[in-house]
Each structure stands twice: as C-alpha cells, then as structure tokens.
N, C-alpha and C. Protein backbone atom coordinates (compact mmCIF):
# COMPACT_ATOMS: atom_id res chain seq x y z
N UNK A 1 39.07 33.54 -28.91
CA UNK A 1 38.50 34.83 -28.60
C UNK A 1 36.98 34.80 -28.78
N UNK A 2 36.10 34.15 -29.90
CA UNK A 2 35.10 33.78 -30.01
C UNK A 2 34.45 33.26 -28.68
N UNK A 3 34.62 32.55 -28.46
CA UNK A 3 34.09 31.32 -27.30
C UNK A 3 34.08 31.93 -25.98
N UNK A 4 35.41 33.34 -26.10
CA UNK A 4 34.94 34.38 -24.57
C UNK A 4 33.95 35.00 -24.74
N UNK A 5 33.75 35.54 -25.99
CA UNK A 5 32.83 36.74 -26.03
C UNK A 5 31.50 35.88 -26.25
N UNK A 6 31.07 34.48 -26.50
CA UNK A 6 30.37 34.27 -26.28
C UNK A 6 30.13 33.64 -24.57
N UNK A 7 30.89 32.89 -24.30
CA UNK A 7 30.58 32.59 -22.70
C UNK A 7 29.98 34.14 -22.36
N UNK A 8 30.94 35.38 -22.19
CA UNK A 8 30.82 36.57 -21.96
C UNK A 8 28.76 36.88 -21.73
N UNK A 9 28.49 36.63 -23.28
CA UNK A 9 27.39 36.88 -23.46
C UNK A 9 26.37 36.26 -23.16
N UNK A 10 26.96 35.14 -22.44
CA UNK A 10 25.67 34.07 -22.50
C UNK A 10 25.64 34.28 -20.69
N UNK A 11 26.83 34.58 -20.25
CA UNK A 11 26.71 35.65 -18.32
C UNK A 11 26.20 36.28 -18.15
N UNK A 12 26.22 37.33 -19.20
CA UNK A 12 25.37 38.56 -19.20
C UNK A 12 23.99 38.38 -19.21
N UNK A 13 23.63 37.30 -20.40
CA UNK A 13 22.32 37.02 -20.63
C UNK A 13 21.57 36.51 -18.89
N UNK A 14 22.17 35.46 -18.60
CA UNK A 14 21.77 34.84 -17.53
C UNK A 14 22.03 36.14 -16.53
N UNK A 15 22.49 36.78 -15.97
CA UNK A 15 23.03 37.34 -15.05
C UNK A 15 22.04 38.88 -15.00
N UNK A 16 21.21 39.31 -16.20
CA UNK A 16 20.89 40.61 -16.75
C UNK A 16 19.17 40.54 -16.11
N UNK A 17 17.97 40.93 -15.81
CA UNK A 17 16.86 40.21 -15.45
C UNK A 17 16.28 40.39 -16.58
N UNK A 18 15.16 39.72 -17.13
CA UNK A 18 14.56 39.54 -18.27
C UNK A 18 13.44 39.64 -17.88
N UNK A 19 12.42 40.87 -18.32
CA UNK A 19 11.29 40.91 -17.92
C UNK A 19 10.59 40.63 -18.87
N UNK A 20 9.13 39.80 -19.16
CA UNK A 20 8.59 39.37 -19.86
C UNK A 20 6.92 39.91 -19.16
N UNK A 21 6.80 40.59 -20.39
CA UNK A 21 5.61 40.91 -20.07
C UNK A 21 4.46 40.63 -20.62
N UNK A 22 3.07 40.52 -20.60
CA UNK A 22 1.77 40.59 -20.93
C UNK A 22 1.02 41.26 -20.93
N UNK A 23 0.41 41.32 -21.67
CA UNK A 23 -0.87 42.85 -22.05
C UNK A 23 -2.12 42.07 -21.27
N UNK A 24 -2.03 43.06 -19.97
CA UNK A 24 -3.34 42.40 -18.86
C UNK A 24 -4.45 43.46 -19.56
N UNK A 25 -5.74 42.70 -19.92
CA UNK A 25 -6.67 43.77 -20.60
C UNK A 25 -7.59 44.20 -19.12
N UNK A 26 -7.59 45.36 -18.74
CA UNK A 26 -8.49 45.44 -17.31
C UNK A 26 -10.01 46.03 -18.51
N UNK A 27 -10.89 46.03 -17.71
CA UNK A 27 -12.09 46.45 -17.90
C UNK A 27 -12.27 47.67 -17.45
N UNK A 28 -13.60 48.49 -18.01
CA UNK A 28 -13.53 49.91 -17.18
C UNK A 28 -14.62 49.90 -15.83
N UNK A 29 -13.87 49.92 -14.68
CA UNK A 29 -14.69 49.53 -13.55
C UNK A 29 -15.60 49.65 -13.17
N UNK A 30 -16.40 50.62 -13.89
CA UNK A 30 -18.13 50.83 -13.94
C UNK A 30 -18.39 49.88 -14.11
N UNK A 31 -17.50 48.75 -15.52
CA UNK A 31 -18.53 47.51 -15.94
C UNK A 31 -18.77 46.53 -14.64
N UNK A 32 -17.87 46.39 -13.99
CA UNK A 32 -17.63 45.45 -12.47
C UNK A 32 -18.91 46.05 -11.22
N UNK A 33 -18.59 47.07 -11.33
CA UNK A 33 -19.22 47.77 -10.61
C UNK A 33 -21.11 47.74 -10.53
N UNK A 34 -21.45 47.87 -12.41
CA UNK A 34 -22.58 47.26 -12.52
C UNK A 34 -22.76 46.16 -12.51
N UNK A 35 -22.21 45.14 -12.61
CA UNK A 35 -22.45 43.39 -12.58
C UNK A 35 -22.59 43.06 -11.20
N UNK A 36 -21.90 44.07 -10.19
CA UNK A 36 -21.90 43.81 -9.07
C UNK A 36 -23.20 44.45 -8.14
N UNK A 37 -23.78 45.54 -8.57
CA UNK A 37 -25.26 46.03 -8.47
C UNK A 37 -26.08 45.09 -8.71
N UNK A 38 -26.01 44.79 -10.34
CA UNK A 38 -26.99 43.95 -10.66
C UNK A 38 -27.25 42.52 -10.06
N UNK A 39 -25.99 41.84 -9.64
CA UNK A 39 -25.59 40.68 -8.89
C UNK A 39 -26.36 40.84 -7.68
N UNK A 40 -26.26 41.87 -7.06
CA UNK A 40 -26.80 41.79 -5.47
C UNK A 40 -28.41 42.31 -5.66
N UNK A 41 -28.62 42.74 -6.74
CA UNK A 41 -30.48 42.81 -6.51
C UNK A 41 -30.75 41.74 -7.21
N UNK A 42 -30.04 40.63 -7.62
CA UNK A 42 -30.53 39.58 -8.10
C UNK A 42 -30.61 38.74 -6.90
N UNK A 43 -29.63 38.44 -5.82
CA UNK A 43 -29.36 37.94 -4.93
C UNK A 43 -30.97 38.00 -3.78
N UNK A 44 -31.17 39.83 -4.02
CA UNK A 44 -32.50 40.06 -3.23
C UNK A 44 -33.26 39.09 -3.76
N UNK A 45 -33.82 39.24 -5.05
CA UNK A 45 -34.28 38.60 -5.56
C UNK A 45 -34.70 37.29 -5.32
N UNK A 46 -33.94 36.15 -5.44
CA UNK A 46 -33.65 34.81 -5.18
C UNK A 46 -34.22 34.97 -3.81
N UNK A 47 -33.54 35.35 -3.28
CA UNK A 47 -33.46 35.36 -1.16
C UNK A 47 -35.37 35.48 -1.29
N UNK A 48 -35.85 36.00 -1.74
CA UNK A 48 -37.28 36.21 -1.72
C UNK A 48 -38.02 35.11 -2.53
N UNK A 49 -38.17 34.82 -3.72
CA UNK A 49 -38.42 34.02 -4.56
C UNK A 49 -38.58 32.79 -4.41
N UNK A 50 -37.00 32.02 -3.98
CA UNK A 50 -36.56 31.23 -3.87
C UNK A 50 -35.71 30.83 -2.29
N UNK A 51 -36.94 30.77 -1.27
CA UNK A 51 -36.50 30.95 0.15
C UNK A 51 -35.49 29.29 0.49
N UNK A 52 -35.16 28.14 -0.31
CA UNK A 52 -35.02 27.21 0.35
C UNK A 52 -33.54 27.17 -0.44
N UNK A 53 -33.32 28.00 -1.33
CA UNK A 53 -32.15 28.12 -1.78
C UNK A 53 -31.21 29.36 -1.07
N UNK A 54 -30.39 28.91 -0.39
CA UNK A 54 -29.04 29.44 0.70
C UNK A 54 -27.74 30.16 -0.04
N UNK A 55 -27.42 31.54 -0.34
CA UNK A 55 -26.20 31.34 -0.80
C UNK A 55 -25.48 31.24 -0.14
N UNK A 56 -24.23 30.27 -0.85
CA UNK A 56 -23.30 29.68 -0.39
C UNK A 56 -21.82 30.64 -0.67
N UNK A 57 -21.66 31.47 -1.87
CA UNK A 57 -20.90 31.87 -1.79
C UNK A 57 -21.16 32.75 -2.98
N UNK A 58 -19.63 34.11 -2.58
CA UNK A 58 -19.53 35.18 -3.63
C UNK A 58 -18.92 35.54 -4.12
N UNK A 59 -18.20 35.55 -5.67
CA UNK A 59 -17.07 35.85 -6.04
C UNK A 59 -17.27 36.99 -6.75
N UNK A 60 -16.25 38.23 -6.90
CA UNK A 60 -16.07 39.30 -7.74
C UNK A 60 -14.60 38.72 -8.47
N UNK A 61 -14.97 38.84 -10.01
CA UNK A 61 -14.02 39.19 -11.14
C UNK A 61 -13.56 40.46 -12.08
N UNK A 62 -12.81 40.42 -12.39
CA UNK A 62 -13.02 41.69 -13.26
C UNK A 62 -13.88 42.19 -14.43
N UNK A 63 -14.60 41.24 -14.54
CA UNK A 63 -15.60 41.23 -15.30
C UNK A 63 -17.49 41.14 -15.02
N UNK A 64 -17.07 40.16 -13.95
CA UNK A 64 -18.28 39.63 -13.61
C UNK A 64 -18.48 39.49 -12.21
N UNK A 65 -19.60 39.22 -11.71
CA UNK A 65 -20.07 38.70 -10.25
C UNK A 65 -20.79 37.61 -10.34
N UNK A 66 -20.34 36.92 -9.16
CA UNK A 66 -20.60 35.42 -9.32
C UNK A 66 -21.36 35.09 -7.88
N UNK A 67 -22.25 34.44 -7.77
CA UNK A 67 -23.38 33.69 -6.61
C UNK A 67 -23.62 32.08 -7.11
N UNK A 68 -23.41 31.54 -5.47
CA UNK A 68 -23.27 30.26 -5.65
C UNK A 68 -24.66 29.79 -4.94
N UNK A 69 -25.53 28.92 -4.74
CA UNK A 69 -26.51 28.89 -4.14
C UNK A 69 -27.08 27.51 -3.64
N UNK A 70 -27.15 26.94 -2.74
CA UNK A 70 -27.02 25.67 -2.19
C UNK A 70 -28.48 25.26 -1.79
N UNK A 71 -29.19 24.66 -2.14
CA UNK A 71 -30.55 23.98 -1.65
C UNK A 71 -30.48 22.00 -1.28
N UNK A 72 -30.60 21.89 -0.19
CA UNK A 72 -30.16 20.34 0.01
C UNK A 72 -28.96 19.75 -0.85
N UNK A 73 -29.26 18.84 -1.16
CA UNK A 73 -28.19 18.16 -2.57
C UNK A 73 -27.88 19.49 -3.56
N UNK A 74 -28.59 20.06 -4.25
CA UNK A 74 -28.46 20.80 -5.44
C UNK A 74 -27.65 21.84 -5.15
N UNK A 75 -26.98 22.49 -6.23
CA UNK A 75 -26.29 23.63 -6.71
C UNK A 75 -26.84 24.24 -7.76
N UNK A 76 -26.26 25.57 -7.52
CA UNK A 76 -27.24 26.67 -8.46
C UNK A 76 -26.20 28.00 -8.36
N UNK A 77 -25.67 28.55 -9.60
CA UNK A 77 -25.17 29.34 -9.88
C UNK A 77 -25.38 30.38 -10.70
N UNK A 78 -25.41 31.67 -10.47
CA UNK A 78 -25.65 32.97 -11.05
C UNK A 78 -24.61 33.93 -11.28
N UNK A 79 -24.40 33.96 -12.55
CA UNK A 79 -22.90 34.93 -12.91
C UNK A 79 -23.60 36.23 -13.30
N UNK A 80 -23.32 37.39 -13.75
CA UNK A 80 -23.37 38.36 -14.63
C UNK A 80 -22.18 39.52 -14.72
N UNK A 81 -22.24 39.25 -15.69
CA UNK A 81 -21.29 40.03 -16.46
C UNK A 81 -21.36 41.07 -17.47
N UNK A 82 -20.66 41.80 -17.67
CA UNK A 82 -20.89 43.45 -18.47
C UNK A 82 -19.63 43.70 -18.88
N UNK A 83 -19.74 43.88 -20.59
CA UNK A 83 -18.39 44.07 -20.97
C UNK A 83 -18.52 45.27 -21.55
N UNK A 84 -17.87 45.65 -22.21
CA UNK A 84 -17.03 46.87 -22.71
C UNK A 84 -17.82 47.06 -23.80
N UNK A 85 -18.25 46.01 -24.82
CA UNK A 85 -19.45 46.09 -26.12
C UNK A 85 -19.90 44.57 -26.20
N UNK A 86 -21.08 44.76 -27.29
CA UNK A 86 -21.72 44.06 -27.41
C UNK A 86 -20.75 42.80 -28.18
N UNK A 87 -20.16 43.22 -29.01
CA UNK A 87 -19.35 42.31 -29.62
C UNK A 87 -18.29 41.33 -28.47
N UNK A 88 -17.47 41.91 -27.99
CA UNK A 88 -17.18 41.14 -26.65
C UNK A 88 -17.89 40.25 -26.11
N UNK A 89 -19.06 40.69 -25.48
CA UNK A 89 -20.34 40.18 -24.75
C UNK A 89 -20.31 38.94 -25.87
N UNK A 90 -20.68 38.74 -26.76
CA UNK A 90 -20.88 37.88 -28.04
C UNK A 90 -19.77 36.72 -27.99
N UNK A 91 -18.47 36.85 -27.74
CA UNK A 91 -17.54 36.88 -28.20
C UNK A 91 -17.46 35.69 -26.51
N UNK A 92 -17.11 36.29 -25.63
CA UNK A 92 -17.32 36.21 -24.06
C UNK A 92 -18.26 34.67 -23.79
N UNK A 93 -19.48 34.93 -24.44
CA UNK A 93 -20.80 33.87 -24.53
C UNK A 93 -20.22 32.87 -25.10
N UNK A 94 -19.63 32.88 -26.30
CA UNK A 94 -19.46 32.08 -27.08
C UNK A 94 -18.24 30.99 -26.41
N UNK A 95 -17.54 31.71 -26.17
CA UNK A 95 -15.95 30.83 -25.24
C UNK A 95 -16.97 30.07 -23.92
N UNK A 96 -17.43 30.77 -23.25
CA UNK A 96 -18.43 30.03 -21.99
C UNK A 96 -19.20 28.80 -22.52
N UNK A 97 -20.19 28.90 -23.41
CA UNK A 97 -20.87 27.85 -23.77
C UNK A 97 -20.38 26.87 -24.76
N UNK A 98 -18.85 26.80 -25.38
CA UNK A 98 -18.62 26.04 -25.75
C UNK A 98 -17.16 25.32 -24.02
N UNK A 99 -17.47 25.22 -23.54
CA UNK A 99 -16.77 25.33 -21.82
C UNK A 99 -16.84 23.62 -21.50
N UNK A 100 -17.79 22.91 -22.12
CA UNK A 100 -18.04 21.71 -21.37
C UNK A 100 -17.39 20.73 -22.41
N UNK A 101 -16.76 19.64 -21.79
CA UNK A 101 -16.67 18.49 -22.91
C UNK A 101 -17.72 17.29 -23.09
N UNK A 102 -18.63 17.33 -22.12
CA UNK A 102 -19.63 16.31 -22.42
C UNK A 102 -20.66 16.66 -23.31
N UNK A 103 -21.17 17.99 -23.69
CA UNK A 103 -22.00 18.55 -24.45
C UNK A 103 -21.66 19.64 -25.15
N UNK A 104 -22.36 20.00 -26.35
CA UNK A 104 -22.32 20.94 -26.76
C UNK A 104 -23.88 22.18 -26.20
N UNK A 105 -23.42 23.17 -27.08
CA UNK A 105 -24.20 24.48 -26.65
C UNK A 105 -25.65 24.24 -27.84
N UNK A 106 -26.85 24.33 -27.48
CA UNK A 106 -27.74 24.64 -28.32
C UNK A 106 -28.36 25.67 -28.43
N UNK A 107 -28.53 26.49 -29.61
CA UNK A 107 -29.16 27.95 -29.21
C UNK A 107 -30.43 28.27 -29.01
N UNK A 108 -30.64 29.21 -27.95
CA UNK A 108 -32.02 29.18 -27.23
C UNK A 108 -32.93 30.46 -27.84
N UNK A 109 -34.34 30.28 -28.20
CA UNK A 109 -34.46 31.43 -29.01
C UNK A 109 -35.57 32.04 -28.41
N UNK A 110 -35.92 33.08 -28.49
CA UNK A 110 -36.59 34.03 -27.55
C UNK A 110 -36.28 34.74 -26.37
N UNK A 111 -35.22 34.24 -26.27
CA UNK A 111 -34.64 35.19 -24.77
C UNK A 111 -33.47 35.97 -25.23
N UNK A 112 -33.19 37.07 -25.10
CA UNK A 112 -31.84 38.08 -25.15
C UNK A 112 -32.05 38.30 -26.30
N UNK A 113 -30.35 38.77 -26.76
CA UNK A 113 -29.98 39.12 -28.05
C UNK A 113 -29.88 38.01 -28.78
N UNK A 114 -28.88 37.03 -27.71
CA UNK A 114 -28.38 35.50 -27.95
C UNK A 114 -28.21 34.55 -27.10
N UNK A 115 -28.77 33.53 -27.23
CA UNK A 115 -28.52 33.16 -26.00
C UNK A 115 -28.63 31.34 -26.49
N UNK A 116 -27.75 30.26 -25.57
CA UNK A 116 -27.46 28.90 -25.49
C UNK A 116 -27.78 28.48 -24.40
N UNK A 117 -27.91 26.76 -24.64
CA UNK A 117 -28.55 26.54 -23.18
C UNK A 117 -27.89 24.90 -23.40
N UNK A 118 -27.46 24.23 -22.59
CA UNK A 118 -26.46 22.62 -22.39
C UNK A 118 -27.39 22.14 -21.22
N UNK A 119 -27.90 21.40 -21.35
CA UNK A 119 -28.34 19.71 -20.46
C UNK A 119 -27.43 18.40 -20.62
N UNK A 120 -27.29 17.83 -19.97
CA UNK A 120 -27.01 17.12 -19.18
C UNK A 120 -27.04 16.57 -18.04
N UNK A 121 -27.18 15.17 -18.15
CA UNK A 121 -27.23 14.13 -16.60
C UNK A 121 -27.25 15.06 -15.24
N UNK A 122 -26.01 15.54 -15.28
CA UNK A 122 -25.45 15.89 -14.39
C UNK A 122 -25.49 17.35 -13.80
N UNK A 123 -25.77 18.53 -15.09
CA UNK A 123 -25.64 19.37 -14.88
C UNK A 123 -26.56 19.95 -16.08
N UNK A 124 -27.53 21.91 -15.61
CA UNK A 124 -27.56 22.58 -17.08
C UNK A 124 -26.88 23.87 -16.91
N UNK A 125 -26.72 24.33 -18.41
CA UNK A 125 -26.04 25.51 -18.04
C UNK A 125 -27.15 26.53 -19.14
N UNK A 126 -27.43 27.72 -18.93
CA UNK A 126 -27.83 28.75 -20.11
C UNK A 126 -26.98 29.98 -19.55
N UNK A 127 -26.55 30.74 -20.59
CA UNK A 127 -26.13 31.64 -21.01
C UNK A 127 -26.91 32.75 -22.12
N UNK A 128 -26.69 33.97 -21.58
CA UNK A 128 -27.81 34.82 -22.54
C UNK A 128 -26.74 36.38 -22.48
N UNK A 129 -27.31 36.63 -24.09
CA UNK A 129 -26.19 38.24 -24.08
C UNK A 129 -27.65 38.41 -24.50
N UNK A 130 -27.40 40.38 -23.54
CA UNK A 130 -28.31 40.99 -23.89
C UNK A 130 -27.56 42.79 -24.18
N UNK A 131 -27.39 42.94 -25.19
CA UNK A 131 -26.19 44.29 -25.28
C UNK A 131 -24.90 43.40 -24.92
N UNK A 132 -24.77 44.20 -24.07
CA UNK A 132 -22.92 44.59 -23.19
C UNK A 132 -23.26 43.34 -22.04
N UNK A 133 -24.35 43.11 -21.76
CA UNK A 133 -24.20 42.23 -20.56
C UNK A 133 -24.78 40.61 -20.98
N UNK A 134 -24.07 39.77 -20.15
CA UNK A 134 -24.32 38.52 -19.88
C UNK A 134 -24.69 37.98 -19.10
N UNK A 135 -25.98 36.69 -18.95
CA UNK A 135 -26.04 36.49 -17.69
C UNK A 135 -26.08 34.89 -17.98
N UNK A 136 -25.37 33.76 -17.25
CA UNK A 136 -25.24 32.26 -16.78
C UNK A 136 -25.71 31.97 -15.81
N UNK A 137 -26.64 31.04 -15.64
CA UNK A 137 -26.61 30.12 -14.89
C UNK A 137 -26.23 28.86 -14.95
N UNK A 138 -26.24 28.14 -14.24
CA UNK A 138 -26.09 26.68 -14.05
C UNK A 138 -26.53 26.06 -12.62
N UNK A 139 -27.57 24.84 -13.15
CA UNK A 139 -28.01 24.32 -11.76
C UNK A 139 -27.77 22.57 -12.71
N UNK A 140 -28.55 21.84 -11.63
CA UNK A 140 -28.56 20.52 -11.27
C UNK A 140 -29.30 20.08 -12.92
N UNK A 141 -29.07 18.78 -13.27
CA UNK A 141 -29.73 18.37 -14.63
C UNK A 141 -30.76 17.40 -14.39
N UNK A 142 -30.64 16.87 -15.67
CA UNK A 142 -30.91 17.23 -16.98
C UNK A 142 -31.83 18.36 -17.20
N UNK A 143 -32.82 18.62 -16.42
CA UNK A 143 -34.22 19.78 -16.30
C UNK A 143 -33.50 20.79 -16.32
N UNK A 144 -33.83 21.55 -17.36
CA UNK A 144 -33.92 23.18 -17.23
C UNK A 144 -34.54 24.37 -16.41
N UNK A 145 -35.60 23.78 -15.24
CA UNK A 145 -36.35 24.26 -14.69
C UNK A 145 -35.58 25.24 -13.97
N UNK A 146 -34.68 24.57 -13.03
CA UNK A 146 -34.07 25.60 -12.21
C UNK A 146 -33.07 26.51 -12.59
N UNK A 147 -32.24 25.95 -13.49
CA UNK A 147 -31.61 26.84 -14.00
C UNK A 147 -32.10 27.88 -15.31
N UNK A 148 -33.53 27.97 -15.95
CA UNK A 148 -34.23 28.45 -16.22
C UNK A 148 -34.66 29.92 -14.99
N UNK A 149 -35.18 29.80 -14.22
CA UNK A 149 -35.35 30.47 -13.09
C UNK A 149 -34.77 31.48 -12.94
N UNK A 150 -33.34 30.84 -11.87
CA UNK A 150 -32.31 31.53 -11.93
C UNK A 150 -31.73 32.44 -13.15
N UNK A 151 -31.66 32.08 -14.47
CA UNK A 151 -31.58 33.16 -15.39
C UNK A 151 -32.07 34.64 -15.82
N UNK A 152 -33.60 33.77 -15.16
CA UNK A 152 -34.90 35.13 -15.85
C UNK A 152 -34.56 36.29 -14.23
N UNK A 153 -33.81 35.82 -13.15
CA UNK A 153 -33.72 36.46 -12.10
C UNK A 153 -32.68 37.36 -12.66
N UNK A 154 -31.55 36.51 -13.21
CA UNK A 154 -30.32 37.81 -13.41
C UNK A 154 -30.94 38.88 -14.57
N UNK A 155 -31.61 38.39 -15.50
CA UNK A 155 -32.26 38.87 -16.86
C UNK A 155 -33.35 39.81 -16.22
N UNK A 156 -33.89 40.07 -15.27
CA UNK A 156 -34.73 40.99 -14.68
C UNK A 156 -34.24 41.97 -14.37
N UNK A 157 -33.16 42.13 -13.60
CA UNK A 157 -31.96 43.04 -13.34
C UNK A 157 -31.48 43.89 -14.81
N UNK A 158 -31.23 43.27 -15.90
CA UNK A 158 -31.57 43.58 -17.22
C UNK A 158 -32.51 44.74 -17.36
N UNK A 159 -33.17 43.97 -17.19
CA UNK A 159 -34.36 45.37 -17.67
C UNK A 159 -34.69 46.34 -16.97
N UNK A 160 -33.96 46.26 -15.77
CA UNK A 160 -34.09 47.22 -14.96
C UNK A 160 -33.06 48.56 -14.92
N UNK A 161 -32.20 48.33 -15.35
CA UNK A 161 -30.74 48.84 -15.35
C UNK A 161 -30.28 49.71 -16.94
C-alpha cells in the first residue's frame, strides 16, 4: 500500500506543473529613460567632437544605454547608466570593474564620486559613479586617451542633467 501511494505521488508530482519563480528586480523607468536622454546627447556629442568615429551600434537595457563606436581598426564604447541610489550605483561599479580576468580595477581619483580605470594590451576600460548614475567606457589599449575622452563625453551629460 506504501509503494502506491508513493508511485501515486511521485504522478502527481510529475504530472502537476511546477512553477518556479524569480524575483525579476525592474527599475523605475524614468531611470532608463534618463540614461537614454543622456546617451543620445552624448552620442550628439561624439558625432561632433569626434567626426572619424561612426556609431556602430545601440543597445537599451533596463538599466542602461549602450553606444558602440567604430573608427578604422578601433572600438569605442559608451554605456550610462542610472540606478535607483547611490549605493546601487556603487555597488553596480564595483561588479563592472572587477568584469575582466586579465586585470584588475585601479582607482581613479579626481573624477566622480568613484571611479576605476583597467589598461591593458588589448583593451581600457574606466568606469565612474557620480550619485545614482554611471558612466563606462571602453576603447582600444593600453592608452587611456580614448577611452578617457569618451568618458568626460558621457560625464558632461552629468552635469547637465
């Protein structure tokens, strides 16, 4: 009698649907909404500034807006992002710039609230919280030059906003 009521239960189990769920955290869409303002007068920006650099492409997240930017060989990327608080923002930075396995993050001082910056061969990346918002770049390495640039472009938008 055992061994029915378990077969029994183990039919049921399989046979019953099992929903498994996850706590999706959305953002409040103003924040998207501004990353995505600020994203496209950064974009002006560049397009003026920086005439030999082409964007290549545009992504919206729920968090952030993303520009990809193509000059001959090189790549050049501009994120910004706006979270919910500063602590997040903090929090957000910190997961990004520890992101690479060939390098670590070194912290960059005078710009933002907080902000890191990674060289390498191959690639640099900086990252900067300023409040609620974040802004990354990443261009071509070891030089910081360009991806320097590109930062103070999203970080202008900053101070404007």
């Amino acid at each position: 009698m055992k061994a029915v009521f378990r077969h029994l239960g183990v039919i049921l189990m399989l046979c019953s649907p099992v929903a498994a769920t996850a706590q999706i955290r959305y953002s409040d869409p103003a924040n998207r909404d501004r990353a995505k303002e600020m994203g496209l007068s950064a974009q002006r920006t560049i397009k003026t500034k920086e005439p030999k650099w082409k964007l290549k492409d545009i992504l919206e997240s729920e968090f952030g807006f993303h520009q990809y930017f193509k000059s001959g060989n090189s790549e050049a990327e501009l994120s910004i992002y706006v979270y919910d608080s500063p602590e997040e923002a903090s929090r957000q930075l910190g997961v990004q710039s520890r992101g690479s396995s060939v390098t670590g993050p070194e912290p960059l001082k005078g710009i933002g609230d907080e902000a890191f910056y990674m060289s390498h061969r191959y690639f640099s990346w900086i990252g900067v919280r300023k409040g609620r918002m974040v802004v990354v770049a990443r261009g071509p390495g070891p030089e910081l030059t360009i991806t320097t640039r590109f930062v103070q472009y999203g970080l202008e938008q900053l101070a404007t906003k």
